[in-house]
PDB file of N, CA and C in Angstrom:
ATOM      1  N   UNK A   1     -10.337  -7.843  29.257  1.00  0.00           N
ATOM      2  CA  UNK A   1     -10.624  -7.225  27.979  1.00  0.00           C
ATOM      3  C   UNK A   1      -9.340  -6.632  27.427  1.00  0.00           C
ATOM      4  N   UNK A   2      -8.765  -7.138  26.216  1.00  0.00           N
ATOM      5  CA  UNK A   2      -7.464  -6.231  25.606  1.00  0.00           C
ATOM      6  C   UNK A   2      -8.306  -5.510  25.122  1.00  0.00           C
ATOM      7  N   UNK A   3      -7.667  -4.080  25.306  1.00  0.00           N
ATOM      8  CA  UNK A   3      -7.844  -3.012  24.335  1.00  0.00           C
ATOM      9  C   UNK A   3      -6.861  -2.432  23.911  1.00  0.00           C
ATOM     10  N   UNK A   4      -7.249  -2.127  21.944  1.00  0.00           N
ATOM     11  CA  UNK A   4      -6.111  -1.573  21.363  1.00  0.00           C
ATOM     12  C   UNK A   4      -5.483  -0.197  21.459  1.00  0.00           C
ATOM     13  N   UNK A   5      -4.628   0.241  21.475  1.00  0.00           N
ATOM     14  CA  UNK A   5      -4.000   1.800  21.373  1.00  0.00           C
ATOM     15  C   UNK A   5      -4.020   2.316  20.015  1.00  0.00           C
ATOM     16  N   UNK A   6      -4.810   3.416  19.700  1.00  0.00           N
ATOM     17  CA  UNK A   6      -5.018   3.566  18.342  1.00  0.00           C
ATOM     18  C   UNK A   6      -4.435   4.880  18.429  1.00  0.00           C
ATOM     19  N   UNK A   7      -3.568   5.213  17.481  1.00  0.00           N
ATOM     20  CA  UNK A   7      -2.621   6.454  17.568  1.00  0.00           C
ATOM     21  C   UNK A   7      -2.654   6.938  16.300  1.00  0.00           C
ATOM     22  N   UNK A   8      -2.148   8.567  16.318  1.00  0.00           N
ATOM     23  CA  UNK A   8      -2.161   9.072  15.145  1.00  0.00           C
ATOM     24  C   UNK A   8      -1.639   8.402  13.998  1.00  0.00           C
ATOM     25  N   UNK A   9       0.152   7.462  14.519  1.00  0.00           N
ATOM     26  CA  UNK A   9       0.121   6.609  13.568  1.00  0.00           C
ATOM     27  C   UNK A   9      -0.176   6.159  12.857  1.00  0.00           C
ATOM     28  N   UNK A  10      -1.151   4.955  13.709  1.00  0.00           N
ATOM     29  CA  UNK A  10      -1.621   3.724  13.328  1.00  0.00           C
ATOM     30  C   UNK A  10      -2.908   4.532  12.244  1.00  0.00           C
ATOM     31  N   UNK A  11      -3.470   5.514  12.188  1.00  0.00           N
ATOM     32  CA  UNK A  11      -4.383   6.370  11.802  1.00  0.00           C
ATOM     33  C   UNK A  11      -4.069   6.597  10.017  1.00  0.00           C
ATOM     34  N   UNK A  12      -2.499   7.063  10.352  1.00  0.00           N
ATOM     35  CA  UNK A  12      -1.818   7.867   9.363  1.00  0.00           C
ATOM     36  C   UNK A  12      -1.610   6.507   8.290  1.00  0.00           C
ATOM     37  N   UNK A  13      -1.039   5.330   8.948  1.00  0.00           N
ATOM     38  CA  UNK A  13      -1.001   4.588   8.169  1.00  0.00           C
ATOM     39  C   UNK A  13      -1.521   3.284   7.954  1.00  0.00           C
ATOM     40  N   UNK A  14      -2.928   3.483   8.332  1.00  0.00           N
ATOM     41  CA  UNK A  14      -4.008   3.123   7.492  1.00  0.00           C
ATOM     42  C   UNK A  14      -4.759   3.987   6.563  1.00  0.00           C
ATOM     43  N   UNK A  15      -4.448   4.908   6.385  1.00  0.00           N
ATOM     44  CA  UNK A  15      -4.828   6.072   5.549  1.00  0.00           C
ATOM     45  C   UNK A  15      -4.223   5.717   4.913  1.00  0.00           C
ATOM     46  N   UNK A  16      -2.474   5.800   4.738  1.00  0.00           N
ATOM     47  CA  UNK A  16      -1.858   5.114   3.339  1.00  0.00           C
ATOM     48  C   UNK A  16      -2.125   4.161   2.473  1.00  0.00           C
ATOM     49  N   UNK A  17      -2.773   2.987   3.430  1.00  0.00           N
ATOM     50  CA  UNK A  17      -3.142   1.552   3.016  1.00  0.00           C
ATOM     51  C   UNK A  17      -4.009   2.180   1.889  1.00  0.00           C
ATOM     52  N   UNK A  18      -4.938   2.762   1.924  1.00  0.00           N
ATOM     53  CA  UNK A  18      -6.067   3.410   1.353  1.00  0.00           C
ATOM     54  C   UNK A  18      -5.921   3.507   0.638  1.00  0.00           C
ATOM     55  N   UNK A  19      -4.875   4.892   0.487  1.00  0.00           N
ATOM     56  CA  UNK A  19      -4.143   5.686  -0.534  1.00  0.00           C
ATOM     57  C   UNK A  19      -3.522   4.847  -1.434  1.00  0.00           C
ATOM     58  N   UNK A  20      -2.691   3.682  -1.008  1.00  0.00           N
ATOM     59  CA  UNK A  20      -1.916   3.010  -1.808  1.00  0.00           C
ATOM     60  C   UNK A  20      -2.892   2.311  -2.713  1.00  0.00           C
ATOM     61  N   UNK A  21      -4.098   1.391  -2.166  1.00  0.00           N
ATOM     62  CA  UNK A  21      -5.301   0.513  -2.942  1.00  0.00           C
ATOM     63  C   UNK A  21      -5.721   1.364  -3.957  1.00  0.00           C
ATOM     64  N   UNK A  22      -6.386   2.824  -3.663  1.00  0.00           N
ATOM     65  CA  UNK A  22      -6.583   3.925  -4.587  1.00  0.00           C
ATOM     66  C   UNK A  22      -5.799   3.788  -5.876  1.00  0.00           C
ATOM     67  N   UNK A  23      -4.626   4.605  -5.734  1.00  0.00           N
ATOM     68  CA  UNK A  23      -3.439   4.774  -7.076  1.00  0.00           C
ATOM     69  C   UNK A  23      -2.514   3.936  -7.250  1.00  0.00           C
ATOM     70  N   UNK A  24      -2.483   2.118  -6.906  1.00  0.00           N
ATOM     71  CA  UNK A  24      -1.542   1.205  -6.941  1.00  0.00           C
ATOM     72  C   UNK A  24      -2.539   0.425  -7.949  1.00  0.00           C
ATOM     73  N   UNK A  25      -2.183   0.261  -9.504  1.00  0.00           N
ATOM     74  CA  UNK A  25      -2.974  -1.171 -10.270  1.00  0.00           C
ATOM     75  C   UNK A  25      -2.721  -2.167  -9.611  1.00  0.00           C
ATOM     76  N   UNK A  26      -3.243  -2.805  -8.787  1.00  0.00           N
ATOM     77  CA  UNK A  26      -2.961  -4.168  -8.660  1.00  0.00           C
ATOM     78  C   UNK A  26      -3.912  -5.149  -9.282  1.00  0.00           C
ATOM     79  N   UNK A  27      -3.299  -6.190  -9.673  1.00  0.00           N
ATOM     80  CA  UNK A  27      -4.245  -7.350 -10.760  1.00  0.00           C
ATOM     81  C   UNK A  27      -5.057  -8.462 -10.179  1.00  0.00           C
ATOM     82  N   UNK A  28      -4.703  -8.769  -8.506  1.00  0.00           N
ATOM     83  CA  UNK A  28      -5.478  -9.534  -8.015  1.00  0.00           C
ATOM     84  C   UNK A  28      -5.375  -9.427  -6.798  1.00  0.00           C
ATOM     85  N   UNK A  29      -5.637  -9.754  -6.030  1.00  0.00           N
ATOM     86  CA  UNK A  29      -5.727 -10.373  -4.140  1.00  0.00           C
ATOM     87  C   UNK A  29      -4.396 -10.955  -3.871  1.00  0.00           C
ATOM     88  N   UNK A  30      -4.081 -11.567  -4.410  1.00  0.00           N
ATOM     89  CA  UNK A  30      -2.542 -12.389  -4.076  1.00  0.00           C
ATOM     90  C   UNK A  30      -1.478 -11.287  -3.825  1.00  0.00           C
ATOM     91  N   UNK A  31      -1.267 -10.541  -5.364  1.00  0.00           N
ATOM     92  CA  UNK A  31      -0.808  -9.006  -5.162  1.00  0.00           C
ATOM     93  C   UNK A  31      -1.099  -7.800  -3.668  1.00  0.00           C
ATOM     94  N   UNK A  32      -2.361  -7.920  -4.373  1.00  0.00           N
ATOM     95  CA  UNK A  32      -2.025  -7.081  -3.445  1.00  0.00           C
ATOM     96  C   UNK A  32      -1.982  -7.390  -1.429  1.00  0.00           C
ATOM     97  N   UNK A  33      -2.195  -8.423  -0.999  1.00  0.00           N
ATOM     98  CA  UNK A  33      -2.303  -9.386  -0.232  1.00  0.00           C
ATOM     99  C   UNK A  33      -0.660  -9.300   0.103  1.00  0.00           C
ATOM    100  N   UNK A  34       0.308  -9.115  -0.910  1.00  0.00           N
ATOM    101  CA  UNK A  34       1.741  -9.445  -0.531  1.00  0.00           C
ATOM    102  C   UNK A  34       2.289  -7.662  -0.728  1.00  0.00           C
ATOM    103  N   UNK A  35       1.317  -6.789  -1.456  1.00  0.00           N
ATOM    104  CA  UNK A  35       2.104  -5.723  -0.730  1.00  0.00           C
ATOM    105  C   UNK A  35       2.036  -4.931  -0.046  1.00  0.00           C
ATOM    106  N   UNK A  36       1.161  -5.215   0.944  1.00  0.00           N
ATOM    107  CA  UNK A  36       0.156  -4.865   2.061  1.00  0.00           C
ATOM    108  C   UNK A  36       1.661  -5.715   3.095  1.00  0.00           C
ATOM    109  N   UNK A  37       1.318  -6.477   2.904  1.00  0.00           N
ATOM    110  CA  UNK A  37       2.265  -7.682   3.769  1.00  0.00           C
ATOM    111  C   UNK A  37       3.419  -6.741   4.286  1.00  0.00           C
ATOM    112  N   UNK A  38       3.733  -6.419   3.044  1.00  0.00           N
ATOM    113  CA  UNK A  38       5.133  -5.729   2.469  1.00  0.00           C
ATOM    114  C   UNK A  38       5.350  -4.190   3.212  1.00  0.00           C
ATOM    115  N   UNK A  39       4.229  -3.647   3.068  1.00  0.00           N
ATOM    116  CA  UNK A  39       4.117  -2.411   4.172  1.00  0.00           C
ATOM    117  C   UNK A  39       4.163  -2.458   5.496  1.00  0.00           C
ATOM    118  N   UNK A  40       3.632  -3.684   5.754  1.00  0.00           N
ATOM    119  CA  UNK A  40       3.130  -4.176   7.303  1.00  0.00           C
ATOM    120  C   UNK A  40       4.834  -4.277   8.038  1.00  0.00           C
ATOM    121  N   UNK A  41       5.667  -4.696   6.987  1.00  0.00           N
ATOM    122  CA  UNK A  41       6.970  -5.608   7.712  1.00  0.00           C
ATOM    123  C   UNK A  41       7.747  -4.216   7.281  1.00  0.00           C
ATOM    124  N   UNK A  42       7.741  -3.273   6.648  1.00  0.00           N
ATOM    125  CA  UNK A  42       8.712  -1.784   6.419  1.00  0.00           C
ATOM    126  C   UNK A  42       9.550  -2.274   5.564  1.00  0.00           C
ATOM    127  N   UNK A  43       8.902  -2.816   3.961  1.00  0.00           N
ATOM    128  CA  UNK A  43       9.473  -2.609   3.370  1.00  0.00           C
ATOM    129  C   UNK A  43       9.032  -1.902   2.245  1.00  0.00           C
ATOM    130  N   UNK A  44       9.894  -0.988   1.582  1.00  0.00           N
ATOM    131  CA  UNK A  44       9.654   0.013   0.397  1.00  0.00           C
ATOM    132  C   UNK A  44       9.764  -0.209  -0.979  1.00  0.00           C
ATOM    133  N   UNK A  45       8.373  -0.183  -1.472  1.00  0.00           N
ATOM    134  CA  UNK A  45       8.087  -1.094  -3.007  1.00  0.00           C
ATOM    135  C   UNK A  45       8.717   0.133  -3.795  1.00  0.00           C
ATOM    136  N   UNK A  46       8.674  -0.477  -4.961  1.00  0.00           N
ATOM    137  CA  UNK A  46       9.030   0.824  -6.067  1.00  0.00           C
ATOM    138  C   UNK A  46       7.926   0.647  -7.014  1.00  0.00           C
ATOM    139  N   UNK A  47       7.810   2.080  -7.509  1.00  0.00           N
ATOM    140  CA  UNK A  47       6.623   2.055  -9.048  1.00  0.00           C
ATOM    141  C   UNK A  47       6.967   2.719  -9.716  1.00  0.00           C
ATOM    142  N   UNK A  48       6.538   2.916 -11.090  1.00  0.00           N
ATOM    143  CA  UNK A  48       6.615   3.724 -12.327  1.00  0.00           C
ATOM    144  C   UNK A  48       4.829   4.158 -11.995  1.00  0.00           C
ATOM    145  N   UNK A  49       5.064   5.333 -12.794  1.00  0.00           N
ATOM    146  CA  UNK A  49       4.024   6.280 -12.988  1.00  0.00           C
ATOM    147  C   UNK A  49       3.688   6.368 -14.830  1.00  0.00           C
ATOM    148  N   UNK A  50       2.621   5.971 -14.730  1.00  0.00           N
ATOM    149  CA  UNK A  50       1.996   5.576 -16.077  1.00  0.00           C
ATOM    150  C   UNK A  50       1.756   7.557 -16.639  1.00  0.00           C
ATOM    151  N   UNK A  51       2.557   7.854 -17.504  1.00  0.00           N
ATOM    152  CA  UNK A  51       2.562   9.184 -17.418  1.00  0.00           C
ATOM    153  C   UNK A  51       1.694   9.546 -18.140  1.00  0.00           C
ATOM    154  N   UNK A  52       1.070   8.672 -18.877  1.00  0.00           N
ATOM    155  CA  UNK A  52      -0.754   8.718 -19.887  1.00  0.00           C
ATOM    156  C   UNK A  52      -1.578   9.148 -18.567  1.00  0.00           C
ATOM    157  N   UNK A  53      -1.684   8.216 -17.781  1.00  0.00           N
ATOM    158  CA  UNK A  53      -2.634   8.560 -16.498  1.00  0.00           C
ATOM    159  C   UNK A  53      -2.750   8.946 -15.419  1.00  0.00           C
ATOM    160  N   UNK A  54      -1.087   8.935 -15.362  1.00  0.00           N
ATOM    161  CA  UNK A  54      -0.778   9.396 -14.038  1.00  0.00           C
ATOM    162  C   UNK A  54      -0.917   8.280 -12.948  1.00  0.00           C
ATOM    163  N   UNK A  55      -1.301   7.089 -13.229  1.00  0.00           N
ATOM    164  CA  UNK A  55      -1.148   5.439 -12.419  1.00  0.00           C
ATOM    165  C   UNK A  55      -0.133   5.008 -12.193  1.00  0.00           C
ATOM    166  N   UNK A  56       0.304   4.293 -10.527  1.00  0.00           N
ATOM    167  CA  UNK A  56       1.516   4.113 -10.187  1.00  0.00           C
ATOM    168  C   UNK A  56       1.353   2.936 -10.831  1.00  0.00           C
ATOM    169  N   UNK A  57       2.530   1.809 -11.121  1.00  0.00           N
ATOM    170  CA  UNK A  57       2.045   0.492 -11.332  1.00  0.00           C
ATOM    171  C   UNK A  57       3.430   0.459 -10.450  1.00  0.00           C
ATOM    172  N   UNK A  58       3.651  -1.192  -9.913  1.00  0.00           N
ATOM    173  CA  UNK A  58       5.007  -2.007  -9.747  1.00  0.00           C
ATOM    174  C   UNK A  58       5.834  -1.617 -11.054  1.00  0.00           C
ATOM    175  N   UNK A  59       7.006  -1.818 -10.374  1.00  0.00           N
ATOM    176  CA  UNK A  59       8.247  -1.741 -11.571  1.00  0.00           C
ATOM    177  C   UNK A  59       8.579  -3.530 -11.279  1.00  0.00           C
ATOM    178  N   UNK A  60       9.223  -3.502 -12.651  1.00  0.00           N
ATOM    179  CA  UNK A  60       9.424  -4.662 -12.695  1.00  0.00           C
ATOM    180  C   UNK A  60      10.841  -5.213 -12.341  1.00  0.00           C
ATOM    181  N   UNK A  61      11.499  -4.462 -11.795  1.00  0.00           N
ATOM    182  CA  UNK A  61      13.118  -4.774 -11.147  1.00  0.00           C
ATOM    183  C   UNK A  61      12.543  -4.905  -9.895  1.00  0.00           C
TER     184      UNK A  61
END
């Protein structure tokens, strides 16, 4: 039987995942599918903050 090690970590950042789906517009599955990906491998997206709503979106650089 493998069993997984589930740590505050792994806890903390799936909580982000969350957090990010929450206040990240994303427009489809593909999106967000690649910046999930993108978290998974440590890399750091950038956003603008929609200052009407306070919504992160992608920047476009």
């Amino acid at each position: 039987m493998n069993v997984s090690h589930v740590t505050t970590v792994s806890d903390v950042f799936a909580l982000g995942l969350i957090y990010a789906e929450l206040c990240v517009v994303m427009d489809n599955e593909y999106e967000k599918r690649m910046l999930f990906d993108s978290y998974r491998a440590g890399n750091q997206n950038k956003y603008d903050i929609d200052q009407k709503n306070g919504i992160l979106h992608r920047s476009a650089h």
